[in-house]
N, C-alpha and C. Protein backbone atom coordinates (compact mmCIF):
# COMPACT_ATOMS: atom_id res chain seq x y z
N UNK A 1 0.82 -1.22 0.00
CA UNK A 1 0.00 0.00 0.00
C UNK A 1 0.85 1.26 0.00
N UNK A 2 1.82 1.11 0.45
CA UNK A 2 2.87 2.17 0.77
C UNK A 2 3.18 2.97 -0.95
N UNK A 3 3.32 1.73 -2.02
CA UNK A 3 3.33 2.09 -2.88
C UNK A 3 2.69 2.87 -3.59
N UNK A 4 1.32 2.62 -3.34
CA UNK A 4 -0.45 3.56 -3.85
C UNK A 4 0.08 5.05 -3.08
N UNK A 5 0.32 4.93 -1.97
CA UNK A 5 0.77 6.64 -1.45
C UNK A 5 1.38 7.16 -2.19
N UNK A 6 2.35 6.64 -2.38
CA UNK A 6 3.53 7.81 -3.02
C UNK A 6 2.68 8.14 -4.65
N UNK A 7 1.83 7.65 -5.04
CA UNK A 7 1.30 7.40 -6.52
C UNK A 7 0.88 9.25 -6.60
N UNK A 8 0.24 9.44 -5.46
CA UNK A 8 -0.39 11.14 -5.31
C UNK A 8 1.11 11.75 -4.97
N UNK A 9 1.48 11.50 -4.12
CA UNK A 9 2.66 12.66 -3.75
C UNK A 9 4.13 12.51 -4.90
N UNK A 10 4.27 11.48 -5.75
CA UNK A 10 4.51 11.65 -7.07
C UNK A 10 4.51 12.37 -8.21
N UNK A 11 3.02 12.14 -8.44
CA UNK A 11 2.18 12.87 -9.19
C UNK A 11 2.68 14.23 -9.14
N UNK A 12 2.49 14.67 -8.18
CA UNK A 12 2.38 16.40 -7.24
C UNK A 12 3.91 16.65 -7.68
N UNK A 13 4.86 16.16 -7.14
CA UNK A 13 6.15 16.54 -7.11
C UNK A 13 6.73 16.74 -9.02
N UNK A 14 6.22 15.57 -9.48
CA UNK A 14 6.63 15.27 -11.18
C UNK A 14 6.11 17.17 -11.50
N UNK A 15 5.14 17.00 -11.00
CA UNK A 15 4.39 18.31 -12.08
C UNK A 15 5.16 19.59 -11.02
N UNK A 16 5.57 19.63 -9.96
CA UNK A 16 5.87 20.64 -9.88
C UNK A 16 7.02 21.20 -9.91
N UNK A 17 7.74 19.73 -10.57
CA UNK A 17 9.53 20.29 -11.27
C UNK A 17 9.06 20.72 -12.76
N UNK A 18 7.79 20.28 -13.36
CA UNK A 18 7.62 20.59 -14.74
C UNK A 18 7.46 22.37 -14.45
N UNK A 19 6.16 22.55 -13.45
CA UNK A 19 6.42 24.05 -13.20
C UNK A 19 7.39 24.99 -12.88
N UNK A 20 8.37 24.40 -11.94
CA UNK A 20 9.41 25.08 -11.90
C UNK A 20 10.38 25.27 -12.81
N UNK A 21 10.60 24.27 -13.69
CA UNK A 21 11.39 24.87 -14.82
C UNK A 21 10.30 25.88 -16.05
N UNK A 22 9.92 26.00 -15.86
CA UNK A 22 8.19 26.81 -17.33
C UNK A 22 8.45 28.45 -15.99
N UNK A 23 8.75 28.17 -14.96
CA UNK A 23 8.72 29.17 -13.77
C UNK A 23 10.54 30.16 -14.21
N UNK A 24 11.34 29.43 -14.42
CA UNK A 24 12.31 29.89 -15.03
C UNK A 24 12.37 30.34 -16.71
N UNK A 25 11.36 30.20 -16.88
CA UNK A 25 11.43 30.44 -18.54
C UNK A 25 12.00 29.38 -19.52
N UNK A 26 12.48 28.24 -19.09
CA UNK A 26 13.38 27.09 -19.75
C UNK A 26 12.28 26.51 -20.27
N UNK A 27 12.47 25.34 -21.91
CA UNK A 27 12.04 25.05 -22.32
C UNK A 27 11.34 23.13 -21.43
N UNK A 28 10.22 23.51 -21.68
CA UNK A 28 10.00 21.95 -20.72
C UNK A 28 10.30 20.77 -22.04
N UNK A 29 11.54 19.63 -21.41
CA UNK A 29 12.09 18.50 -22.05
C UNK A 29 11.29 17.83 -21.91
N UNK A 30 10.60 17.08 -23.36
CA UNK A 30 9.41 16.07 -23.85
C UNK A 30 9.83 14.62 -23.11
N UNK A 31 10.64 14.30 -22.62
CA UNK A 31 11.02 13.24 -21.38
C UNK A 31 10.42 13.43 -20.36
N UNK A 32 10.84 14.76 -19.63
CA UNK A 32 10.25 14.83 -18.41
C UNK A 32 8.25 15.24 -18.54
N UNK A 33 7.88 16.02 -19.56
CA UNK A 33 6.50 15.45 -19.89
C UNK A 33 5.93 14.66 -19.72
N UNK A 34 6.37 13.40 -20.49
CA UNK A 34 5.82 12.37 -20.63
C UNK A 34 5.91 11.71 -19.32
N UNK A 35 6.88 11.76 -18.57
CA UNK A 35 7.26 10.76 -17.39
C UNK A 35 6.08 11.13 -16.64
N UNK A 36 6.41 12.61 -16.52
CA UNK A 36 5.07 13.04 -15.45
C UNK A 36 3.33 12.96 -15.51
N UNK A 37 3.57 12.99 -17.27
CA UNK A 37 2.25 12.31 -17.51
C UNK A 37 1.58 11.05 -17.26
N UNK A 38 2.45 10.10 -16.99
CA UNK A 38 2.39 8.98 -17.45
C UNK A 38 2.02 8.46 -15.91
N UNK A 39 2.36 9.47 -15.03
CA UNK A 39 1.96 9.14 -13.26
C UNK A 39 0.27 9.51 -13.12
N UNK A 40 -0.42 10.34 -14.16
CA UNK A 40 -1.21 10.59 -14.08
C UNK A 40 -2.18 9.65 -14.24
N UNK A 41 -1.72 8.82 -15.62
CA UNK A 41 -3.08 7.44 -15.93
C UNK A 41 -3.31 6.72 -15.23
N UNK A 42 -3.01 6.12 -13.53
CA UNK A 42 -3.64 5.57 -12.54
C UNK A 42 -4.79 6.02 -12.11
N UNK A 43 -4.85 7.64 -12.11
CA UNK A 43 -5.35 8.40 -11.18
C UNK A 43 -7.09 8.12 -12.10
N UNK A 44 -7.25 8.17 -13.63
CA UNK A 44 -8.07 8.33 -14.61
C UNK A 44 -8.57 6.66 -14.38
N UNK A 45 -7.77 5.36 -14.07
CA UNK A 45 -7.95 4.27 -13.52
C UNK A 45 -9.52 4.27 -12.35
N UNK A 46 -8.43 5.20 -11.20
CA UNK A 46 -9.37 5.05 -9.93
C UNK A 46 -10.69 5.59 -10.34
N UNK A 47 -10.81 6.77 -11.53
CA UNK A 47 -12.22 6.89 -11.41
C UNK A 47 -13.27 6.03 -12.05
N UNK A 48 -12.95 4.79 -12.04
CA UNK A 48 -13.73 3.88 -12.18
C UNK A 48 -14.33 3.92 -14.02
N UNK A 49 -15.35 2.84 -13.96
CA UNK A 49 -15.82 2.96 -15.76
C UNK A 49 -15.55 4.19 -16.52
N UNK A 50 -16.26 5.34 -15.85
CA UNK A 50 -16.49 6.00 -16.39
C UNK A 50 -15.70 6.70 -17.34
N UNK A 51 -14.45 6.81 -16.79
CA UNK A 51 -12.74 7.37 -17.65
C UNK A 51 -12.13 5.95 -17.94
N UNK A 52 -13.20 5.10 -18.08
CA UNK A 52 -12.24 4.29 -18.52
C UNK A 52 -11.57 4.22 -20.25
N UNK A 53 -12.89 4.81 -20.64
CA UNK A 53 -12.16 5.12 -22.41
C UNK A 53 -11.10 6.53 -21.92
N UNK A 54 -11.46 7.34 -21.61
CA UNK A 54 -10.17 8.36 -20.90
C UNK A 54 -8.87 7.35 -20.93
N UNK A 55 -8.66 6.60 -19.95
CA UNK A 55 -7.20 5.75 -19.83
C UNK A 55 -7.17 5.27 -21.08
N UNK A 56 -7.86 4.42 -21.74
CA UNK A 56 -7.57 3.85 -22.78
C UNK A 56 -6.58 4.84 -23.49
N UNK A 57 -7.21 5.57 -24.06
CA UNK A 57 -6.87 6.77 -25.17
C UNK A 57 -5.72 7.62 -24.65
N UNK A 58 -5.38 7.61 -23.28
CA UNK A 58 -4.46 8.27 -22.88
C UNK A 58 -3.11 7.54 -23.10
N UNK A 59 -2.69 6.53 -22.25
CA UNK A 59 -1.65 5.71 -21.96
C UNK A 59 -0.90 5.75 -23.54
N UNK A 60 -1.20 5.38 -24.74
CA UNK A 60 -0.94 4.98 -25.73
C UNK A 60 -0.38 6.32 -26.21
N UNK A 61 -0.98 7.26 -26.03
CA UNK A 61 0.04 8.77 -26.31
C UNK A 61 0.73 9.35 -25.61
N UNK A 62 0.94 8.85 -24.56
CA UNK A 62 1.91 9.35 -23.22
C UNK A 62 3.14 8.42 -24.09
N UNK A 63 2.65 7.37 -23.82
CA UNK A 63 3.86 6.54 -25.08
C UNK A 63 4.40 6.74 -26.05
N UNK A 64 3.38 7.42 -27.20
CA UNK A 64 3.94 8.25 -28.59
C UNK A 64 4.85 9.08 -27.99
N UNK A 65 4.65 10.41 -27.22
CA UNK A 65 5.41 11.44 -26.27
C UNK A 65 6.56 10.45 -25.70
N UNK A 66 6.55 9.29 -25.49
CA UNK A 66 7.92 9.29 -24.74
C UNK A 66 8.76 8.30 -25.72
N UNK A 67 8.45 8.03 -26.87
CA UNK A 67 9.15 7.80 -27.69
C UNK A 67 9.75 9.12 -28.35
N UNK A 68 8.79 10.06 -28.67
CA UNK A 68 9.58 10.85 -29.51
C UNK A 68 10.38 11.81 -29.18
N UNK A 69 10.75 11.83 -27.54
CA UNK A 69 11.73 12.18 -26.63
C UNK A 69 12.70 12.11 -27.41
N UNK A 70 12.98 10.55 -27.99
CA UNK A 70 13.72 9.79 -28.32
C UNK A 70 14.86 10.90 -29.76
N UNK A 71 14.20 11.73 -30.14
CA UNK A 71 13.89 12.68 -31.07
C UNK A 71 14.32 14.16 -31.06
N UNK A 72 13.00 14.77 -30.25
CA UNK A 72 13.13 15.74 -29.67
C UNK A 72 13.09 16.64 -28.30
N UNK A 73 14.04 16.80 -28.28
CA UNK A 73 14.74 17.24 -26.73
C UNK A 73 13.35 17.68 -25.82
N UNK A 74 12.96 19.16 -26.32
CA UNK A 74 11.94 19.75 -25.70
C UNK A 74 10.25 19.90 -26.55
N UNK A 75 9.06 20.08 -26.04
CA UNK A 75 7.91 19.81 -26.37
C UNK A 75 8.22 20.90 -27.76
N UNK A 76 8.67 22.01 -27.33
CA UNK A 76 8.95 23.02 -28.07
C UNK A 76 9.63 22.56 -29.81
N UNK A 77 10.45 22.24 -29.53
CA UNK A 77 11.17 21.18 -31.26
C UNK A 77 10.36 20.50 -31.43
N UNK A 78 9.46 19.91 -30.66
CA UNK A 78 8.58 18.52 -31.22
C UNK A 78 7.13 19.05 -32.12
N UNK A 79 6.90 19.95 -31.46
CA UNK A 79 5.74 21.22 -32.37
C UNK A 79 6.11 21.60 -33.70
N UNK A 80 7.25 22.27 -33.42
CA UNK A 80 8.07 23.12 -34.28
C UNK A 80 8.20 21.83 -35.65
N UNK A 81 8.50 20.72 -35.36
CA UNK A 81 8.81 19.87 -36.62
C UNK A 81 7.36 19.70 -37.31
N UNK A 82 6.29 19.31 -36.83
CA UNK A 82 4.90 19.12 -36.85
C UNK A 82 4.60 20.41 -37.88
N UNK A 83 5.11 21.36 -37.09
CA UNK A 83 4.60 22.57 -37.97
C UNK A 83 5.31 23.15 -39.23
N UNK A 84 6.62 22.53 -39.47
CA UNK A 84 7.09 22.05 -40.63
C UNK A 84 6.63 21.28 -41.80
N UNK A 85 6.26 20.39 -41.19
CA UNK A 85 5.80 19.50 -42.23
C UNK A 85 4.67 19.61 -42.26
N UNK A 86 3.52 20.20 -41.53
CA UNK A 86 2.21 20.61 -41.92
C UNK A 86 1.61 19.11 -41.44
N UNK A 87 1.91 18.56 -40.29
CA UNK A 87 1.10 17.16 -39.58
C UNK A 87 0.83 17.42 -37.96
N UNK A 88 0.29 18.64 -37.68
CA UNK A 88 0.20 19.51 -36.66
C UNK A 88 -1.44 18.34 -36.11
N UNK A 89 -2.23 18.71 -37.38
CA UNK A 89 -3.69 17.97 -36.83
C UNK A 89 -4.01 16.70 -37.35
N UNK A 90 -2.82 16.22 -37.99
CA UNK A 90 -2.82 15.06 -38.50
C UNK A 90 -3.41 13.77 -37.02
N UNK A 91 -4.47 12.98 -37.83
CA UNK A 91 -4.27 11.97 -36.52
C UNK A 91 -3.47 11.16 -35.71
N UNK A 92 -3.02 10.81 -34.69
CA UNK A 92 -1.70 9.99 -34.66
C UNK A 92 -0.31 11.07 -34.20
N UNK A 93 -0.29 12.18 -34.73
CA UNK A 93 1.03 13.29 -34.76
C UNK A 93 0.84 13.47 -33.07
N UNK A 94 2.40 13.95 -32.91
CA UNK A 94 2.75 13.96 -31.58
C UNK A 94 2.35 14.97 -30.83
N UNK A 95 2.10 16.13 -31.75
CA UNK A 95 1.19 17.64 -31.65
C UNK A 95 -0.05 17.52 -31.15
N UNK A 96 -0.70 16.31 -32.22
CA UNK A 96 -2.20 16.24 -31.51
C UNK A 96 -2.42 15.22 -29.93
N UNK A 97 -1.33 14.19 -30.18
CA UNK A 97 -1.32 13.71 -29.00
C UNK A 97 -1.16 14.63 -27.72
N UNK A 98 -0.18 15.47 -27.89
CA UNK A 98 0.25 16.47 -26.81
C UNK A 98 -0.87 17.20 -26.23
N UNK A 99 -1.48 17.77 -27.57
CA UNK A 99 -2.91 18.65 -26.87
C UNK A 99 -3.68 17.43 -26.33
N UNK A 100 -4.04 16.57 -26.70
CA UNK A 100 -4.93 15.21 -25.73
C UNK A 100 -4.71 14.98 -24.54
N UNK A 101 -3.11 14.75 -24.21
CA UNK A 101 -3.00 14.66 -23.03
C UNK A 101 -3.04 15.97 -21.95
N UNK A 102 -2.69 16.84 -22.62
CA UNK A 102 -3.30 18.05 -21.67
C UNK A 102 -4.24 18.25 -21.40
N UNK A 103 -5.52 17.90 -22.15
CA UNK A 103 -6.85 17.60 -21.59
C UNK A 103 -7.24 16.63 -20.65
N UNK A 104 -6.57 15.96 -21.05
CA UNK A 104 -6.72 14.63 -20.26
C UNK A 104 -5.84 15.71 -18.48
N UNK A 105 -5.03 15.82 -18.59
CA UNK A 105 -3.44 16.54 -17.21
C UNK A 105 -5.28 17.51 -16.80
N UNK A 106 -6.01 18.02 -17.17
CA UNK A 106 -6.42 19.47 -16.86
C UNK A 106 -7.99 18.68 -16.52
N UNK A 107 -8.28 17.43 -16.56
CA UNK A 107 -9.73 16.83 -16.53
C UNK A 107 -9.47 16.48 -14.83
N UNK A 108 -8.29 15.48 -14.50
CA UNK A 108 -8.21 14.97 -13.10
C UNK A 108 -7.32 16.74 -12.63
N UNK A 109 -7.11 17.94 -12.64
CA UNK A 109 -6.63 19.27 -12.25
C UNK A 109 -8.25 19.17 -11.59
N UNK A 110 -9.28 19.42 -12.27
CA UNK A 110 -10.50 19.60 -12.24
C UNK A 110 -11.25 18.96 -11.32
N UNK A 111 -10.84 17.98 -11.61
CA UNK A 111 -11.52 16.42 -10.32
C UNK A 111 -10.60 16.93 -8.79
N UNK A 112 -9.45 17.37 -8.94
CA UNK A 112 -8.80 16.99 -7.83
C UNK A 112 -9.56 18.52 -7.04
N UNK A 113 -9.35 19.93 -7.68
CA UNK A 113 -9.93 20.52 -7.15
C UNK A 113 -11.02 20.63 -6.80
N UNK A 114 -11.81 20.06 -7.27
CA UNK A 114 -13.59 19.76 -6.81
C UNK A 114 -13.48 19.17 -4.95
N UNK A 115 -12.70 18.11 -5.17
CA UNK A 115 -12.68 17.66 -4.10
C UNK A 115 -12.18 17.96 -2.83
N UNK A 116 -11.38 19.23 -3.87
CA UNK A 116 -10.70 19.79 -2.32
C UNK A 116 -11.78 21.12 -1.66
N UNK A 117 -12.83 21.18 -2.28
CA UNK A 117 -13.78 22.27 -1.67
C UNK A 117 -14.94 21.20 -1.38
N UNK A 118 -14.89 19.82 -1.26
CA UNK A 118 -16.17 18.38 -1.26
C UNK A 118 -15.62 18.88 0.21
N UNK A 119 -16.61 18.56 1.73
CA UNK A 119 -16.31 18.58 3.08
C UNK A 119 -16.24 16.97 3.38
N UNK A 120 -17.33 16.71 2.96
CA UNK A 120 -18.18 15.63 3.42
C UNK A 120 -17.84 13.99 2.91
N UNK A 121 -16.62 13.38 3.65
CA UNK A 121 -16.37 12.34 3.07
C UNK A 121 -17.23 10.96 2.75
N UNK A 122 -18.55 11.17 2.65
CA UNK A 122 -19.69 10.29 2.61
C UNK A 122 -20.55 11.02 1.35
N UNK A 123 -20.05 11.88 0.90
CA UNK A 123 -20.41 12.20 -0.46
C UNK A 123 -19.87 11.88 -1.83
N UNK A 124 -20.83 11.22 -2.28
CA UNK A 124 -20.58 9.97 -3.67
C UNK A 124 -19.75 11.63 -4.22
N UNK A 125 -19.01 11.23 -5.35
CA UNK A 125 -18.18 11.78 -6.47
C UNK A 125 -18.76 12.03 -7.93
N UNK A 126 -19.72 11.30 -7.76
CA UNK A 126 -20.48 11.13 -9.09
C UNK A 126 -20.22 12.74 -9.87
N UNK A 127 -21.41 13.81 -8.63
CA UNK A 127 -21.32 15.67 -9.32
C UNK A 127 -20.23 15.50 -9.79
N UNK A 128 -18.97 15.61 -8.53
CA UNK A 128 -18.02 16.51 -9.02
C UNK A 128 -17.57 16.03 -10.13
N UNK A 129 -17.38 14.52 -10.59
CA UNK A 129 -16.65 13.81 -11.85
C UNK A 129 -17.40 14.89 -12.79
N UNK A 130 -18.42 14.63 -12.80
CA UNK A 130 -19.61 15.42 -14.27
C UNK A 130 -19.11 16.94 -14.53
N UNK A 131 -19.06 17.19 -13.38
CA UNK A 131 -18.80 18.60 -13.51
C UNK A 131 -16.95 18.67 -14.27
N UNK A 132 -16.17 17.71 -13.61
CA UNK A 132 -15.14 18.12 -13.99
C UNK A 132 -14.96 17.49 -15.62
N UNK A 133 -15.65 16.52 -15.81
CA UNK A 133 -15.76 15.94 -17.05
C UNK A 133 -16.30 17.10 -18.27
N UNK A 134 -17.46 17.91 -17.90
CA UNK A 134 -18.00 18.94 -18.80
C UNK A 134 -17.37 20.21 -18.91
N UNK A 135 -16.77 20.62 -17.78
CA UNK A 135 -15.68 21.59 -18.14
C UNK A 135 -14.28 21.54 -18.78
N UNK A 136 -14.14 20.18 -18.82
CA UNK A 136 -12.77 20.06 -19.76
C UNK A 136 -13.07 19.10 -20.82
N UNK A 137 -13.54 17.78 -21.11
CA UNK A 137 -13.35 17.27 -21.79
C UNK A 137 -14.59 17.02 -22.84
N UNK A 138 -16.13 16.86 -22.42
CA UNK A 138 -17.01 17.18 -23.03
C UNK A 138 -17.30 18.05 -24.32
N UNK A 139 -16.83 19.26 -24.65
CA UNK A 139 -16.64 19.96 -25.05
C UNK A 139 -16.32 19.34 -26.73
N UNK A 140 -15.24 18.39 -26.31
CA UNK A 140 -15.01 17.68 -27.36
C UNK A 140 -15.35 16.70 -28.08
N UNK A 141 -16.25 15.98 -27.44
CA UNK A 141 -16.82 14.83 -27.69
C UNK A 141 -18.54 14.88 -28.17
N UNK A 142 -18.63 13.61 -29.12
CA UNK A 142 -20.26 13.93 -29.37
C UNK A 142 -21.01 13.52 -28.28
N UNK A 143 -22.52 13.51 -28.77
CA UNK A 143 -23.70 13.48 -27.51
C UNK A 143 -23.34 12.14 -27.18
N UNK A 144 -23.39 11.01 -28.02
CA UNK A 144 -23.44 9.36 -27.60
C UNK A 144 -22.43 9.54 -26.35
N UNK A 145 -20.89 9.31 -26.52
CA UNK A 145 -19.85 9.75 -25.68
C UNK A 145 -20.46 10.61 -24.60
N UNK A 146 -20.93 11.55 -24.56
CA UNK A 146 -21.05 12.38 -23.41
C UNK A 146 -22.16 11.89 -22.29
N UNK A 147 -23.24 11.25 -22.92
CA UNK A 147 -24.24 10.35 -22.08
C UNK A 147 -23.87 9.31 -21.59
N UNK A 148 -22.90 8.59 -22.36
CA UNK A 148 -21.98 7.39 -21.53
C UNK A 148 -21.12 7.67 -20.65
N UNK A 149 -20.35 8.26 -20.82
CA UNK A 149 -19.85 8.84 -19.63
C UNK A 149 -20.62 9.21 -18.27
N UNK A 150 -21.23 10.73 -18.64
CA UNK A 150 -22.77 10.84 -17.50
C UNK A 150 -23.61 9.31 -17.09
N UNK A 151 -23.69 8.48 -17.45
CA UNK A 151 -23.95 7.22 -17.04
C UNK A 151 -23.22 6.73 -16.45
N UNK A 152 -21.91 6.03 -16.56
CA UNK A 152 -20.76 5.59 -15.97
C UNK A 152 -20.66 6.51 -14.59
N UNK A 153 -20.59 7.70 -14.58
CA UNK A 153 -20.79 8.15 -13.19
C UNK A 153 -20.93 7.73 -11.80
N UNK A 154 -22.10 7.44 -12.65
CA UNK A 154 -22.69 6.75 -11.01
C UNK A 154 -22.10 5.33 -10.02
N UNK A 155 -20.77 4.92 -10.98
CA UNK A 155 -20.49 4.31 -10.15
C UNK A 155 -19.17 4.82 -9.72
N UNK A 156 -18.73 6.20 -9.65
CA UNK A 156 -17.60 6.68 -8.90
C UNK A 156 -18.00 6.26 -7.40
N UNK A 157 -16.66 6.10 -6.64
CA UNK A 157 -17.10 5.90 -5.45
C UNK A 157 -16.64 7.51 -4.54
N UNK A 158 -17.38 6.54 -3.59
CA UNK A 158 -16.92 8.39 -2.35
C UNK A 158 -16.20 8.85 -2.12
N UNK A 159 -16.24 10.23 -1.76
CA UNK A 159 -14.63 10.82 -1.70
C UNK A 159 -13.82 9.85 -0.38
N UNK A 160 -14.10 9.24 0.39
CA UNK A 160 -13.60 8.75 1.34
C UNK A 160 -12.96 7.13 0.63
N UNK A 161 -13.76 6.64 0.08
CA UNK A 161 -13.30 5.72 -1.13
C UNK A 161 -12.65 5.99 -1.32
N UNK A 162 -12.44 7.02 -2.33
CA UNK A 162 -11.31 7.64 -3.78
C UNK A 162 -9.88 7.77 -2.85
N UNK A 163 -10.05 8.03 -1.65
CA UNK A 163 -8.85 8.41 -0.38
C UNK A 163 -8.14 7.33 -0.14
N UNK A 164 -8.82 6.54 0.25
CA UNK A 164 -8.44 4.88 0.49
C UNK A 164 -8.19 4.07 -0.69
N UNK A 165 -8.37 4.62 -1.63
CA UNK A 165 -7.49 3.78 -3.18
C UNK A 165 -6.27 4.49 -3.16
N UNK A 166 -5.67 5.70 -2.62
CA UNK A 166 -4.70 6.42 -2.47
C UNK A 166 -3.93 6.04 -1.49
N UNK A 167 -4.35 5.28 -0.12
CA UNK A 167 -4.06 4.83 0.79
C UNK A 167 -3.77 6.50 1.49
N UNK A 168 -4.44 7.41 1.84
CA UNK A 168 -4.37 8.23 1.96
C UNK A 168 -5.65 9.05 2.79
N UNK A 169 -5.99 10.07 4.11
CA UNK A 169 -6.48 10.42 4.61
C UNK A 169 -6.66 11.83 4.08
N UNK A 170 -7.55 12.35 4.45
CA UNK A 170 -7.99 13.73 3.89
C UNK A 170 -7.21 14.80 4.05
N UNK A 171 -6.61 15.03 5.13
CA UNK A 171 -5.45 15.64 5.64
C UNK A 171 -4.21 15.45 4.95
N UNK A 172 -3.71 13.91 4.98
CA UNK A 172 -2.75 13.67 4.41
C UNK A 172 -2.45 14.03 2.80
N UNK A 173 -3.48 13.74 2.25
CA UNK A 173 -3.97 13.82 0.90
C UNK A 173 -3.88 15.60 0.20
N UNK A 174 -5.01 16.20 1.12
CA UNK A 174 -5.10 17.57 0.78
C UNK A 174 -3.32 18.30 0.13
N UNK A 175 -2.38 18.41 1.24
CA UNK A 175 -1.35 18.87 0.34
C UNK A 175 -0.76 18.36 -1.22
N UNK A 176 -1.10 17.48 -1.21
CA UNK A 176 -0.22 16.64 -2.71
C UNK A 176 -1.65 17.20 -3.63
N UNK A 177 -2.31 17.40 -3.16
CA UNK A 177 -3.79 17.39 -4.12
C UNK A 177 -3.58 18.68 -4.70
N UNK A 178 -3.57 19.58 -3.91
CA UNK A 178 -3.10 21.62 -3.82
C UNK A 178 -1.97 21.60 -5.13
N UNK A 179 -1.11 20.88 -4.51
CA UNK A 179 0.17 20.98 -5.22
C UNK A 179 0.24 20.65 -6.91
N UNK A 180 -0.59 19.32 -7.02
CA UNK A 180 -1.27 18.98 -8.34
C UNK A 180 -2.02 20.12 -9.28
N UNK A 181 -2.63 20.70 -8.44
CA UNK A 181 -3.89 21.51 -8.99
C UNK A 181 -2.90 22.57 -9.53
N UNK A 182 -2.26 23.33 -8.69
CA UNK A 182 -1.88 24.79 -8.96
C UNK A 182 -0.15 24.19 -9.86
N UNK A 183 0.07 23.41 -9.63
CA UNK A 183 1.49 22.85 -10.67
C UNK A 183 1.13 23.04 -12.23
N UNK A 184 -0.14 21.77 -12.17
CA UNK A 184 -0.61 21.55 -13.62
C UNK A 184 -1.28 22.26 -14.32
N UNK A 185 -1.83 23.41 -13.35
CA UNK A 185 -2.60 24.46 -14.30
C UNK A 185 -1.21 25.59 -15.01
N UNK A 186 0.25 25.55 -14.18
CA UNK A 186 1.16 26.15 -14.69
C UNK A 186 1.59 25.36 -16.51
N UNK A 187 2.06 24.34 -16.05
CA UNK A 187 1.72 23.42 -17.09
C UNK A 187 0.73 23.72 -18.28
N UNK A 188 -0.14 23.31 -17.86
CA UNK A 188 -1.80 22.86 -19.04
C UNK A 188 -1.22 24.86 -19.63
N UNK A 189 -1.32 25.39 -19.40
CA UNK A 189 -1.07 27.21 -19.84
C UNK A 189 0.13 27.26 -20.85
N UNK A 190 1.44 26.61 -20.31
CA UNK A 190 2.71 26.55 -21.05
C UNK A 190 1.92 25.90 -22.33
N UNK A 191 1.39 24.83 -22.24
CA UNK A 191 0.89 23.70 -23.22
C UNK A 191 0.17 25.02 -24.19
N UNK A 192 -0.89 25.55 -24.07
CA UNK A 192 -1.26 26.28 -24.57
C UNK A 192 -0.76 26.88 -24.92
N UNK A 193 0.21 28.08 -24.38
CA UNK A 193 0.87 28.97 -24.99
C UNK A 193 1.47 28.17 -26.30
N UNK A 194 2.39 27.39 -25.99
CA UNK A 194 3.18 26.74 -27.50
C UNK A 194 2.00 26.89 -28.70
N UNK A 195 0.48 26.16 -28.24
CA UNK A 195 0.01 25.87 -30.02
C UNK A 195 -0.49 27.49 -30.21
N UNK A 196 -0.86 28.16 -28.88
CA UNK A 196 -1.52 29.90 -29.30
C UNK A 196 -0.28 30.33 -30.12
N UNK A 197 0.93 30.82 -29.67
CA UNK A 197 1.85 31.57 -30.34
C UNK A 197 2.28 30.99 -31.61
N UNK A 198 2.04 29.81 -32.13
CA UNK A 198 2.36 29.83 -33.66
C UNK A 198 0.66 29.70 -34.29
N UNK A 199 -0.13 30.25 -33.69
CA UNK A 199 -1.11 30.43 -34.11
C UNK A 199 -2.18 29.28 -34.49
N UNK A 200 -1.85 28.47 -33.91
CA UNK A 200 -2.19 26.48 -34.27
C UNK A 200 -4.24 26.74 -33.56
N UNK A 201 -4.38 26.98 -32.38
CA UNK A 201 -5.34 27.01 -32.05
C UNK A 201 -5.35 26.06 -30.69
N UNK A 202 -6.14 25.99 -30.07
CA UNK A 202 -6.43 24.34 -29.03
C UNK A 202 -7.66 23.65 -29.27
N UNK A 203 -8.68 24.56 -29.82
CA UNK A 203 -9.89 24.20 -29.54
C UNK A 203 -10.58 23.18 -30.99
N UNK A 204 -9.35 22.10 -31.30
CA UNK A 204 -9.62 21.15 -32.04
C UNK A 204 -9.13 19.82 -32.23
């Protein structure tokens, strides 16, 4: 179980060396991306059915990203080639993977902060998932997808649950959770900035 702990205070720490270097102005290295991403797809696990096409679709491009490390140094060159060759929205390209997984980094940002304003550890998760599901990822998806999901819901378990798959107490939990939230929103912004400033867009 000892292991499931560190899975959150991991998480927290990965993303907040990604912030601290984006905090210096340095380019964030598509290695350390991916690594830190890749702590995240447990978390899309615990929320049960409902993200379970979420994990699916995730894991497999955290992988593209950490192959093409292999490649290019920082997220920054890895765009930059994409936008060379004009395979920016191509399906499959490491560009479009990149924006995916930032949706995906900014869906559990969403979940984690919900829960840190939830009091009541006997309150199912179901809302807050929905809520954090329609403010980030919905958006993108058609109606079929979006009702399956809103279905799947209902079997999130309680925030006191979701704690104890963490091996983790509310107290204990709360700091690594903070740290997640306000890291990855530094993050998910850098992410953005790259496709805004060559004019690419996000919202596709």
């Amino acid at each position: 179980m000892a292991k499931v702990a560190r899975r959150l205070r991991n998480v927290s720490a990965a993303f907040i060396e990604l912030a601290d270097t984006i905090s210096k102005n340095q380019d964030v290295e598509t290695e350390d991306f991916a690594r830190a991403s890749a702590l995240v797809a447990p978390f899309l696990g615990y929320l049960g059915f409902a993200f379970k096409f979420a994990e699916m679709d995730y894991v497999p491009k955290v992988g593209d990203l950490a192959e093409a490390s292999k490649s290019f140094m920082t997220l920054e060159a890895m765009l930059d080639r994409d936008v060379e060759q004009n395979t920016v929205r191509l399906a499959g390209s490491h560009s479009r993977n990149l924006l995916r997984i930032k949706r995906a980094i900014d869906t559990i940002r969403s979940f984690f902060k919900l829960i840190l304003t939830t009091e009541y550890g006997d309150m199912s998760l179901k809302d807050l998932g929905i809520k954090a599901y329609d403010e980030t990822l919905a958006p993108y998806h058609g109606w079929a997808l979006r009702k399956a999901v809103h279905t799947g819901m209902f079997t999130l378990p309680t925030k006191a649950q979701f704690l104890k798959k963490v091996n983790q107490d509310e107290a204990s939990a709360r700091t690594d959770l903070q740290s997640y939230v306000d890291a990855s929103a530094t993050v998910i912004q850098y992410v953005d900035k790259l496709f805004l400033s060559r004019e690419l867009g996000t919202e596709w």
